[in-house]
N, C-alpha and C. Protein backbone atom coordinates (compact mmCIF):
# COMPACT_ATOMS: atom_id res chain seq x y z
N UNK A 1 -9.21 -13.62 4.91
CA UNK A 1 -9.45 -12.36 4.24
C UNK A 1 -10.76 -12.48 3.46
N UNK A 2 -11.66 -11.38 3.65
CA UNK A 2 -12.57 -11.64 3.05
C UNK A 2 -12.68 -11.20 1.25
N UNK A 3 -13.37 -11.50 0.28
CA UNK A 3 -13.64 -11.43 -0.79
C UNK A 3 -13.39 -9.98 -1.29
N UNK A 4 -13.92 -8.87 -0.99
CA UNK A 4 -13.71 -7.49 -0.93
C UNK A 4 -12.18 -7.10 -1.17
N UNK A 5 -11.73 -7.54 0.19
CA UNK A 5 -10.37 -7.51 0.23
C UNK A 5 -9.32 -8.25 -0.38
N UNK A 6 -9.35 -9.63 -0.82
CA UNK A 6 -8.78 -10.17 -1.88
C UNK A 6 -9.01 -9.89 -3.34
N UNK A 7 -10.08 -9.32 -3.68
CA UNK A 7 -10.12 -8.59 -5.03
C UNK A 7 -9.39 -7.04 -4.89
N UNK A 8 -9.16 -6.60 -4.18
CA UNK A 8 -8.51 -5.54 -3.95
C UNK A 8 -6.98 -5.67 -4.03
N UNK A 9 -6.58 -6.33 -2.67
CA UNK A 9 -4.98 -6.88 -3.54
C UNK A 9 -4.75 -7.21 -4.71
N UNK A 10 -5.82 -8.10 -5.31
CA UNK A 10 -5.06 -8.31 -6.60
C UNK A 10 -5.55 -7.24 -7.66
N UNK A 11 -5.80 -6.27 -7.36
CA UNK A 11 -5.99 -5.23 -8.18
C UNK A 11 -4.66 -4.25 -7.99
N UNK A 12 -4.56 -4.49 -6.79
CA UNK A 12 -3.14 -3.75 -6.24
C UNK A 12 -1.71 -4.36 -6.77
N UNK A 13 -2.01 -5.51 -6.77
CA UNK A 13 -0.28 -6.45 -7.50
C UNK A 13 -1.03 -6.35 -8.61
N UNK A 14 -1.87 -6.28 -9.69
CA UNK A 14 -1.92 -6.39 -11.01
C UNK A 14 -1.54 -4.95 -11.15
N UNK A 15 -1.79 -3.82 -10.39
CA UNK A 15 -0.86 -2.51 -10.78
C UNK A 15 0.09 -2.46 -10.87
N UNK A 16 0.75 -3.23 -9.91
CA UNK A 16 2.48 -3.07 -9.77
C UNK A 16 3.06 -3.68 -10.75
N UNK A 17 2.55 -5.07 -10.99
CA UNK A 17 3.10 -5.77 -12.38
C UNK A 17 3.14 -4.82 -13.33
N UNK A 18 2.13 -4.32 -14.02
CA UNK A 18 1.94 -3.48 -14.94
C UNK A 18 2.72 -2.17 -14.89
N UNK A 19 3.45 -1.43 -13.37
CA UNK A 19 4.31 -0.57 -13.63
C UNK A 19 3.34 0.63 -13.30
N UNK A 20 2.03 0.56 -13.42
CA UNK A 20 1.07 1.39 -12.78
C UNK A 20 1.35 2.36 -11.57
N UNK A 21 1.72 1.14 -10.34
CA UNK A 21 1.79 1.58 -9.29
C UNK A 21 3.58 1.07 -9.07
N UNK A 22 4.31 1.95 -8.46
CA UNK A 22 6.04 2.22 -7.98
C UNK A 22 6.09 1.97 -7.14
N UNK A 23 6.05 0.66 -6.39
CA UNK A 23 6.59 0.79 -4.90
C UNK A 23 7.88 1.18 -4.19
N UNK A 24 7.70 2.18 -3.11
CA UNK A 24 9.24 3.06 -3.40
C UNK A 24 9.81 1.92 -2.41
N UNK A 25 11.06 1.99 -2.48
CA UNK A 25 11.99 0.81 -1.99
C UNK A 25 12.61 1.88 -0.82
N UNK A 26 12.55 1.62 0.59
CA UNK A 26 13.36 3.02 1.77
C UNK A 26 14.17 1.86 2.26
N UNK A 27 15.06 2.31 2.78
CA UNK A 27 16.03 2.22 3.88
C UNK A 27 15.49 2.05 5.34
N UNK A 28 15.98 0.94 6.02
CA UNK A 28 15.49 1.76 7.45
C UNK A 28 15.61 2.75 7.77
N UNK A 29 17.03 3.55 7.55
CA UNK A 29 16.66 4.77 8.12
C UNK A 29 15.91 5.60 7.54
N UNK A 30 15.19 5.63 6.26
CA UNK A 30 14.30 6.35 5.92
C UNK A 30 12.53 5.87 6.79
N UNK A 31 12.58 4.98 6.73
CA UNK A 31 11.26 4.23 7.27
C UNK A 31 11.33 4.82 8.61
N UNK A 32 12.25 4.87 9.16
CA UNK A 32 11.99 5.59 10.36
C UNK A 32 11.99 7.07 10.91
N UNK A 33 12.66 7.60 9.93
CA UNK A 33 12.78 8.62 9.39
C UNK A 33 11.06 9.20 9.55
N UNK A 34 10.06 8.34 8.65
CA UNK A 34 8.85 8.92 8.42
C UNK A 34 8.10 8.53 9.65
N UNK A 35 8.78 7.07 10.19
CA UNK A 35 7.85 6.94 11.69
C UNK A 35 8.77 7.67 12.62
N UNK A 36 9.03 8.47 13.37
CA UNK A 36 9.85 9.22 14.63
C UNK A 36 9.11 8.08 15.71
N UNK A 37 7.59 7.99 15.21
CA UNK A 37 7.88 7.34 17.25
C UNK A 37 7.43 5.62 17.29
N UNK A 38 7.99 5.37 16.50
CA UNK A 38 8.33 3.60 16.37
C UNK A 38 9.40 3.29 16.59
N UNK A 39 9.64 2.74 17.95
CA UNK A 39 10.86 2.62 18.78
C UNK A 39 11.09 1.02 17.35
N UNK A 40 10.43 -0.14 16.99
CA UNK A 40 10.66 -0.87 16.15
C UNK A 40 11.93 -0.13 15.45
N UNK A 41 11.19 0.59 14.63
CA UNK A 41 11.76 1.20 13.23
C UNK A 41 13.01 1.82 13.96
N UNK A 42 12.91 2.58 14.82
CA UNK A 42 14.20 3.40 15.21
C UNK A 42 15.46 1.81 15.55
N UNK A 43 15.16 0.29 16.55
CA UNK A 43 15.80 -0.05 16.37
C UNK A 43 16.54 -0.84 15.11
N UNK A 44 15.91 -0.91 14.52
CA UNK A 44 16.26 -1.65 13.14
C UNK A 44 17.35 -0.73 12.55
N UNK A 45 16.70 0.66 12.61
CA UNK A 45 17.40 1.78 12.00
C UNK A 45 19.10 1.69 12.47
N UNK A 46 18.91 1.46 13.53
CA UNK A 46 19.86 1.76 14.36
C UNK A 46 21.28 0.60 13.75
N UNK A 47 20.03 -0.31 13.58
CA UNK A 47 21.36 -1.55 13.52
C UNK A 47 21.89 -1.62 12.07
N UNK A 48 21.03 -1.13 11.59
CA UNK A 48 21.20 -0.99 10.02
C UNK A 48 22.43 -0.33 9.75
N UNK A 49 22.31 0.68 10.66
CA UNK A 49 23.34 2.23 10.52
C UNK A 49 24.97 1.42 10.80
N UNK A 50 24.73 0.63 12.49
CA UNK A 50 26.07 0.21 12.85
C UNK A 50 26.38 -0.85 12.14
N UNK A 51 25.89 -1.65 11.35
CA UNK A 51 26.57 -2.65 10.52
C UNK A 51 26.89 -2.44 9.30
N UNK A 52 27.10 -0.99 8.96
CA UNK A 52 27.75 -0.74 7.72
C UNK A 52 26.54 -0.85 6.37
N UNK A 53 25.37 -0.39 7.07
CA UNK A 53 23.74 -0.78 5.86
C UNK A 53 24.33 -2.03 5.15
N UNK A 54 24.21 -2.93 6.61
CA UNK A 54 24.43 -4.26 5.55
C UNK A 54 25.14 -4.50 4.45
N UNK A 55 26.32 -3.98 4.35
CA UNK A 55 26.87 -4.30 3.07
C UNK A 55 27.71 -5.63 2.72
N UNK A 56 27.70 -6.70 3.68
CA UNK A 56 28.41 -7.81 3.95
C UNK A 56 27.00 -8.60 4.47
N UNK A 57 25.72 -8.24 4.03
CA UNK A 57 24.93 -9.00 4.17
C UNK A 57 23.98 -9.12 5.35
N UNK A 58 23.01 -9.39 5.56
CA UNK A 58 21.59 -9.33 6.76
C UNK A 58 22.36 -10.67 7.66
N UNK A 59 23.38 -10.23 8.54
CA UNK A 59 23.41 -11.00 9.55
C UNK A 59 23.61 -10.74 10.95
N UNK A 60 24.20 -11.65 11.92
CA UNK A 60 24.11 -11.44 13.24
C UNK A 60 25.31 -10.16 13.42
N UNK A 61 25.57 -9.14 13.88
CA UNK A 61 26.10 -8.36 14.21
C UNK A 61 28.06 -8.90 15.61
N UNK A 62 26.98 -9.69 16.21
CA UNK A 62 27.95 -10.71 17.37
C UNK A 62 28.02 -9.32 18.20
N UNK A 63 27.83 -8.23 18.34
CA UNK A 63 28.44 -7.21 19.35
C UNK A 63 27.12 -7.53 20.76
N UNK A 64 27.33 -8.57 21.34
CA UNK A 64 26.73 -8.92 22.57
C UNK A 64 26.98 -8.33 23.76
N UNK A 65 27.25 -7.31 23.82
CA UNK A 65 27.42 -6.23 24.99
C UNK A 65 26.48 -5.12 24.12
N UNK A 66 26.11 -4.76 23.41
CA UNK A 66 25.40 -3.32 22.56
C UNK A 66 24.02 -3.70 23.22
N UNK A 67 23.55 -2.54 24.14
CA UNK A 67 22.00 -2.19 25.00
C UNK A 67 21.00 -3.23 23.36
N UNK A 68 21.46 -2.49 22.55
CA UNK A 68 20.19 -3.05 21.53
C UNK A 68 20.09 -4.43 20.85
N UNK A 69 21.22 -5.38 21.05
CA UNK A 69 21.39 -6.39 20.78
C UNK A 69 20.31 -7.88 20.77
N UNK A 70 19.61 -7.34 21.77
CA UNK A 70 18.44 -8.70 21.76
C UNK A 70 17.30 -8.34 20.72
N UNK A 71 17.39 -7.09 20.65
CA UNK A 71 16.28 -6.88 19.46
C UNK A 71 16.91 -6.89 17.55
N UNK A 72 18.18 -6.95 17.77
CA UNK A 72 18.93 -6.85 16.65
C UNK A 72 17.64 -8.08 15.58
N UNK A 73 17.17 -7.16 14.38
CA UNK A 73 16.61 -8.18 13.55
C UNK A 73 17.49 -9.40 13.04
N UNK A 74 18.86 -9.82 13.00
CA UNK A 74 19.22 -10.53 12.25
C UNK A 74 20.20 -11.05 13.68
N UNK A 75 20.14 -11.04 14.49
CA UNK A 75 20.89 -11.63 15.59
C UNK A 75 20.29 -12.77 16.11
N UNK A 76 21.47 -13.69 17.01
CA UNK A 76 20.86 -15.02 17.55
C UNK A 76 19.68 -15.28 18.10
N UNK A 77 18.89 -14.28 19.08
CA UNK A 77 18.15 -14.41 19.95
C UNK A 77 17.07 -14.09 19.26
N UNK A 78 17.04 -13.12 18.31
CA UNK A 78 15.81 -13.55 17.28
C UNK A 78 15.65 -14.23 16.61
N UNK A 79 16.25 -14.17 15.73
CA UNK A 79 16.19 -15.36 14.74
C UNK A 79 16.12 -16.74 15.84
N UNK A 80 16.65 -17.24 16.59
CA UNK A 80 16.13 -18.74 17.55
C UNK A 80 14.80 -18.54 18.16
N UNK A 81 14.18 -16.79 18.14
CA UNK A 81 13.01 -17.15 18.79
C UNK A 81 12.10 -17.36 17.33
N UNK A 82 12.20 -16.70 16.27
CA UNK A 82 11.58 -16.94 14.84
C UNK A 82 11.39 -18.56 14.90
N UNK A 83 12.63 -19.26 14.99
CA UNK A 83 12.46 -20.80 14.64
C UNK A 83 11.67 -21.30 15.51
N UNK A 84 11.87 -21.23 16.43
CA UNK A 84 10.70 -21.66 17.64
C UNK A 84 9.50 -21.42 17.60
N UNK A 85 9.24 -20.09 16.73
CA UNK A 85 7.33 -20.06 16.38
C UNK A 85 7.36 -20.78 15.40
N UNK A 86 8.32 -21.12 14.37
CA UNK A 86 8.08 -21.92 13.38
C UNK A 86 7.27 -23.43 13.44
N UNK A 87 7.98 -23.77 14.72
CA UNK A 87 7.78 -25.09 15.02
C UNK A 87 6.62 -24.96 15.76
N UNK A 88 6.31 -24.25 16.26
CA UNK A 88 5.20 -23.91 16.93
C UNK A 88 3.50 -24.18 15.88
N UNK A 89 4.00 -23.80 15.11
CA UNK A 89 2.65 -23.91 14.00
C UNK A 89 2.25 -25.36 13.56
């Protein structure tokens, strides 16, 4: 990042500290809500919705028959491909 731009973030987190600037906190389904054509956002949304908005916590869902399941953010097949770039670095 160049110089420009790192004095800028921290002008941006020294707002937020200060209460200056509100970062609004959304929901997936609001986030997607504002994107309609981010298939991403719509699936996240999606999974968000069927696991009860997470209320037992950001985990694997296990419903391995559901079309949307390999993209599930908090399911096996991501999260094992996450670790694998990990190691990758």
């Amino acid at each position: 990042m160049n110089e420009k731009a790192m004095e800028g973030l921290k002008k941006y987190r020294d707002a937020v500290k200060s209460g200056e600037i509100v970062p609004e906190k959304l929901s997936p389904l609001q986030r997607a809500e504002r994107n309609p054509t981010s298939l991403k956002m719509a699936i996240i949304a999606k999974c968000y919705e069927c696991s009860g908005e997470y209320a037992d916590g950001r985990k694997d869902c296990g419903i391995k028959s559901c079309p949307l399941y390999r993209w599930m953010p908090y399911g096996e097949l991501v999260m094992a491909k996450r670790g694998a770039a990990k190691g990758r670095r």
